[in-house]
Protein backbone atom coordinates (compact mmCIF):
# COMPACT_ATOMS: atom_id res chain seq x y z
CA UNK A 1 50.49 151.01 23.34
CA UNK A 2 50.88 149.91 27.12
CA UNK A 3 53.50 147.75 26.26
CA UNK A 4 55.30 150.62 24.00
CA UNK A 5 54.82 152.96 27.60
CA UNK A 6 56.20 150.82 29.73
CA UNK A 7 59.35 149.45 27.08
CA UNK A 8 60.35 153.29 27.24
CA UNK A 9 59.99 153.58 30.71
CA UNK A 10 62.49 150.31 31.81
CA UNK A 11 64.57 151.76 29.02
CA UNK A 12 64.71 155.60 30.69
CA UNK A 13 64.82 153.95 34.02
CA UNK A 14 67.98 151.55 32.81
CA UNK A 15 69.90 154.47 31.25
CA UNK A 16 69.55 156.85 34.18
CA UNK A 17 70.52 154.62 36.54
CA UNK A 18 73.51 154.14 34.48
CA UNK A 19 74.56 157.17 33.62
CA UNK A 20 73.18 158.93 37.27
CA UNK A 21 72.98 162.89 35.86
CA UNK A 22 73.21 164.02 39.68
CA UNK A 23 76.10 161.70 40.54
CA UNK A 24 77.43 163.47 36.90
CA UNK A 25 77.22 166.73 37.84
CA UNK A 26 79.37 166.37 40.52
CA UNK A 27 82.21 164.89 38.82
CA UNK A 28 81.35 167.74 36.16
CA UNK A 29 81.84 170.22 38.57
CA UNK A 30 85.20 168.69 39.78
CA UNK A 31 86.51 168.94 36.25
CA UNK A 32 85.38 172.47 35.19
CA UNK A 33 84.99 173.95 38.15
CA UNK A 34 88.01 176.36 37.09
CA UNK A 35 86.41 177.15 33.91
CA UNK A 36 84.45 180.00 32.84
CA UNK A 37 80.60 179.95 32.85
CA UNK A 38 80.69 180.02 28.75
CA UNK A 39 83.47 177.32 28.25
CA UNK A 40 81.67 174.75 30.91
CA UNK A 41 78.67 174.74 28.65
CA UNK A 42 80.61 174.52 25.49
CA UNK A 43 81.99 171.33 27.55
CA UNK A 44 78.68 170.37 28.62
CA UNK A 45 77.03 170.28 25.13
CA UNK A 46 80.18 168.76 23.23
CA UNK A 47 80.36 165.68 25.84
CA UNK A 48 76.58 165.47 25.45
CA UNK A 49 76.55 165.33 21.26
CA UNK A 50 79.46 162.88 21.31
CA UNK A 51 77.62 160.97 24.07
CA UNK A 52 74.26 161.13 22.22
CA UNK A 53 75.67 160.10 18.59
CA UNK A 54 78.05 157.45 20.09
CA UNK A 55 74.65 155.72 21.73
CA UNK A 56 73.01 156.36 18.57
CA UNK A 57 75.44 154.20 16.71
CA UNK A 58 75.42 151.07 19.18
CA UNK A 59 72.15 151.22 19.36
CA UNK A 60 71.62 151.31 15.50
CA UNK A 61 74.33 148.76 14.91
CA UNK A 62 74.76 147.03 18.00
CA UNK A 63 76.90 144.28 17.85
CA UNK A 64 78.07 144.74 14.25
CA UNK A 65 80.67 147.50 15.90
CA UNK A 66 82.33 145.36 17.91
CA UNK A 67 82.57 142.00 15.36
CA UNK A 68 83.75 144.72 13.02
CA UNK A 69 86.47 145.85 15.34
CA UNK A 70 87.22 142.46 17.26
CA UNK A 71 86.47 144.35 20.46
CA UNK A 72 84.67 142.84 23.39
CA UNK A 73 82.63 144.63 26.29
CA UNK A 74 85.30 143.47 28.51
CA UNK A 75 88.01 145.14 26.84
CA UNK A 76 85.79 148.53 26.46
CA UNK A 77 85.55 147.69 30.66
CA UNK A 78 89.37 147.74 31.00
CA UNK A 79 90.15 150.55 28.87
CA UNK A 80 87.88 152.62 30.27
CA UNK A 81 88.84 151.79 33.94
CA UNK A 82 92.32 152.51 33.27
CA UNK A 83 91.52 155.97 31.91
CA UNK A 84 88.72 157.35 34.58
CA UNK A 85 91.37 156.06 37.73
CA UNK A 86 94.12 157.55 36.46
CA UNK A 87 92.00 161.19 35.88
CA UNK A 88 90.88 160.41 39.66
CA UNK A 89 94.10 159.62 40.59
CA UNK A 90 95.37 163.40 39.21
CA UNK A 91 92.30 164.81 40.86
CA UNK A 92 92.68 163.50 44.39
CA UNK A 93 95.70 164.66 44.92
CA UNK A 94 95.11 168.28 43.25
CA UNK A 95 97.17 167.90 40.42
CA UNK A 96 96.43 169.10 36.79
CA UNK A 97 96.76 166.59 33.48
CA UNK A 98 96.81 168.59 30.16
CA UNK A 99 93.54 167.93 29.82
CA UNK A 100 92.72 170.79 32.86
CA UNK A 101 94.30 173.35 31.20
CA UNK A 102 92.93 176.56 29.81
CA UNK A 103 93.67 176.26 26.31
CA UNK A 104 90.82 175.49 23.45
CA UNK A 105 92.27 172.02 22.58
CA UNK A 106 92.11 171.12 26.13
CA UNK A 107 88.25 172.02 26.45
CA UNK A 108 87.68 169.92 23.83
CA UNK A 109 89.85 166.72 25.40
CA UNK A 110 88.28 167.19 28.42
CA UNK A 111 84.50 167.16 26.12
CA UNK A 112 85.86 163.91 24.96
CA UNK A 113 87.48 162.13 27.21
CA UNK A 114 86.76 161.59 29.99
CA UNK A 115 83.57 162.94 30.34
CA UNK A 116 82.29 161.58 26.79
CA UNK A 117 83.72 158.47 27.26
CA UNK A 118 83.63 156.70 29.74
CA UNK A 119 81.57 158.81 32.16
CA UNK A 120 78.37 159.59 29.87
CA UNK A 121 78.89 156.91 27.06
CA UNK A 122 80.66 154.25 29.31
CA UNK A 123 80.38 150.51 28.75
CA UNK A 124 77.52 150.24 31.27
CA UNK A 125 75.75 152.69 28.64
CA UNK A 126 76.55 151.21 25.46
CA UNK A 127 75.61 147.79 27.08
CA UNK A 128 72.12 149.08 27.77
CA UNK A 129 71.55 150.28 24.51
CA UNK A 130 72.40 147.46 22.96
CA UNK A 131 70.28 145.37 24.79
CA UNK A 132 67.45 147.23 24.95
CA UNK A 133 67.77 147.40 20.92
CA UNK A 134 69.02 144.25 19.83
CA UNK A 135 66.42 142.76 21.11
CA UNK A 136 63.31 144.34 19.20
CA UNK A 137 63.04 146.12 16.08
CA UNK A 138 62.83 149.96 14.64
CA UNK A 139 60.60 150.76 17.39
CA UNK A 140 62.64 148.95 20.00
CA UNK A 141 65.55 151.50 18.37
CA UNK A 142 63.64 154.94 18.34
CA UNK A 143 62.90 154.15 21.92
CA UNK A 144 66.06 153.61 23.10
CA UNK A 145 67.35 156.71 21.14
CA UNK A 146 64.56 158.77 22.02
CA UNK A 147 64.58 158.30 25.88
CA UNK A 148 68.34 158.47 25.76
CA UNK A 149 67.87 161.87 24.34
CA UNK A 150 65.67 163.18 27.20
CA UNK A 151 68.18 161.72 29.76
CA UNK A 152 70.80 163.94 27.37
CA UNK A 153 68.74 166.80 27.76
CA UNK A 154 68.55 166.44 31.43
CA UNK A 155 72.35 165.99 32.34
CA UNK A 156 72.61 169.01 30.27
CA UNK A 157 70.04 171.32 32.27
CA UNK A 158 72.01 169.54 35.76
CA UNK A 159 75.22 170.72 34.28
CA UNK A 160 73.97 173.98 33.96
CA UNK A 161 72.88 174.59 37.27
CA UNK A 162 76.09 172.60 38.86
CA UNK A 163 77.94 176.32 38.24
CA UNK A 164 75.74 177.48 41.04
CA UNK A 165 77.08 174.99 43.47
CA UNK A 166 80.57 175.96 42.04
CA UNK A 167 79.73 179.67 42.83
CA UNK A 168 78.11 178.82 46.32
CA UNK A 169 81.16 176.49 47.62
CA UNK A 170 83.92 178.80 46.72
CA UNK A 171 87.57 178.27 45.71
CA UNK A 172 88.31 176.15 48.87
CA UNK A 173 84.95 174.33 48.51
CA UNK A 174 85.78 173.49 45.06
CA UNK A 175 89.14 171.95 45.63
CA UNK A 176 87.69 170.12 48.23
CA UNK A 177 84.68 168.75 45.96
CA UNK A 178 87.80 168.35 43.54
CA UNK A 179 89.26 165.72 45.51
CA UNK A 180 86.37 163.91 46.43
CA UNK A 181 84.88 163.44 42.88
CA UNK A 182 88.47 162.46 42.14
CA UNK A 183 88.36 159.70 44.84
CA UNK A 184 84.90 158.89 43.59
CA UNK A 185 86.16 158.31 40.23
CA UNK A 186 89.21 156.29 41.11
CA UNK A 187 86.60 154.01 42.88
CA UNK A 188 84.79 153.94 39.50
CA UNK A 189 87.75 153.20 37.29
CA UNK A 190 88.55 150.35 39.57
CA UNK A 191 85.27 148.84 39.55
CA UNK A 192 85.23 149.19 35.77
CA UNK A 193 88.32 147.27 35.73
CA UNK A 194 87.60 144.67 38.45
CA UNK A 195 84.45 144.02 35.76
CA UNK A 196 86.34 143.88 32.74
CA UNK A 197 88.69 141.79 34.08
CA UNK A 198 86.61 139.09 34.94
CA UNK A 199 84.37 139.97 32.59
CA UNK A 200 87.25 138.79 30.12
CA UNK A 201 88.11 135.73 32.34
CA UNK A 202 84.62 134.40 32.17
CA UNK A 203 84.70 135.14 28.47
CA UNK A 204 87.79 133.50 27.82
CA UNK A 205 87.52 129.99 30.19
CA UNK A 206 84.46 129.86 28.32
């Protein structure tokens, strides 16, 4: 039973410091900040299901996805790079992509992508579940889907209290918070890239 404690601690311990809820909220915040109270937690719970079912699957079937697919972890690193600095990009210097519009359809991009994928469910996420569940067996796999559920749970209640901050900043504060977490994710993307790419060069010399 010690053993079973302390597997589902290193495993809550490896997602949160992948997936960082605090760090989260903030780039949350940037992207919603305009949004009403009831539309931020529609966002907010959408990007947390996909988030939570796309985990479920790689941990469940694990490397089986990507053989199936003929997609490497590298690739997923590149891809995903390429999306979050161009969002950052827009964000740091104030402008709007369809995806920060008002409209329904938009809500549900933004639910997506990018805050599904790659911010929540990013490569550094899928990674850990797999390892943490390739590794072991059905136990092993209700861990990892179990304590990635609490960590769920918690971005969620963060998200929920990040429209206070929105409320306490103000419009200016919020454009300013805008920028940074757009800056912040432009440094992400890159680093997401800079990994892929020689994640792929390693793979491929190899």
């Amino acid at each position: 039973m010690n053993e079973l404690v302390q597997h589902a601690l290193n495993v809550f311990l490896g997602f949160f410091a992948i997936m960082n809820p605090i760090a989260n909220t903030a780039v949350f915040v940037g992207l919603t900040g305009k949004e009403e109270y009831s539309a931020q937690m529609k966002i907010a719970f959408k990007a947390l299901t996909i988030s939570f079912f796309i985990i479920l699957a790689f941990a469940i079937l694990g490397k089986t996805i990507f053989h199936l697919f003929g997609i490497t972890l590298p690739a997923l690193r590149i891809a995903g790079g390429v999306l979050v600095f161009l969002i950052g990009y827009q964000m740091l210097h104030g402008e709007s992509s369809k995806m920060h519009t008002s409209q329904d359809n938009a809500h549900t991009d933004i639910a997506v992508s990018p805050l599904a994928v790659p911010i929540l469910a990013g490569p550094g996420t899928i990674a850990t579940a797999m390892n943490y569940s390739a590794a072991g067996g059905w136990i092993e796999i209700s861990t990892t889907i179990v304590m990635f559920a609490i960590l769920c749970l918690i971005t969620f209640i963060c998200f929920v209290f990040g429209q206070k901050m929105v409320n306490a900043i103000g419009t200016s504060g919020l454009s300013i918070v805008t920028r940074l977490m757009g800056l912040i994710l432009a440094v992400i993307g890159t680093q997401m890239l800079i990994v892929g790419v020689f994640g792929a060069i390693g793979t491929y010399a190899n």
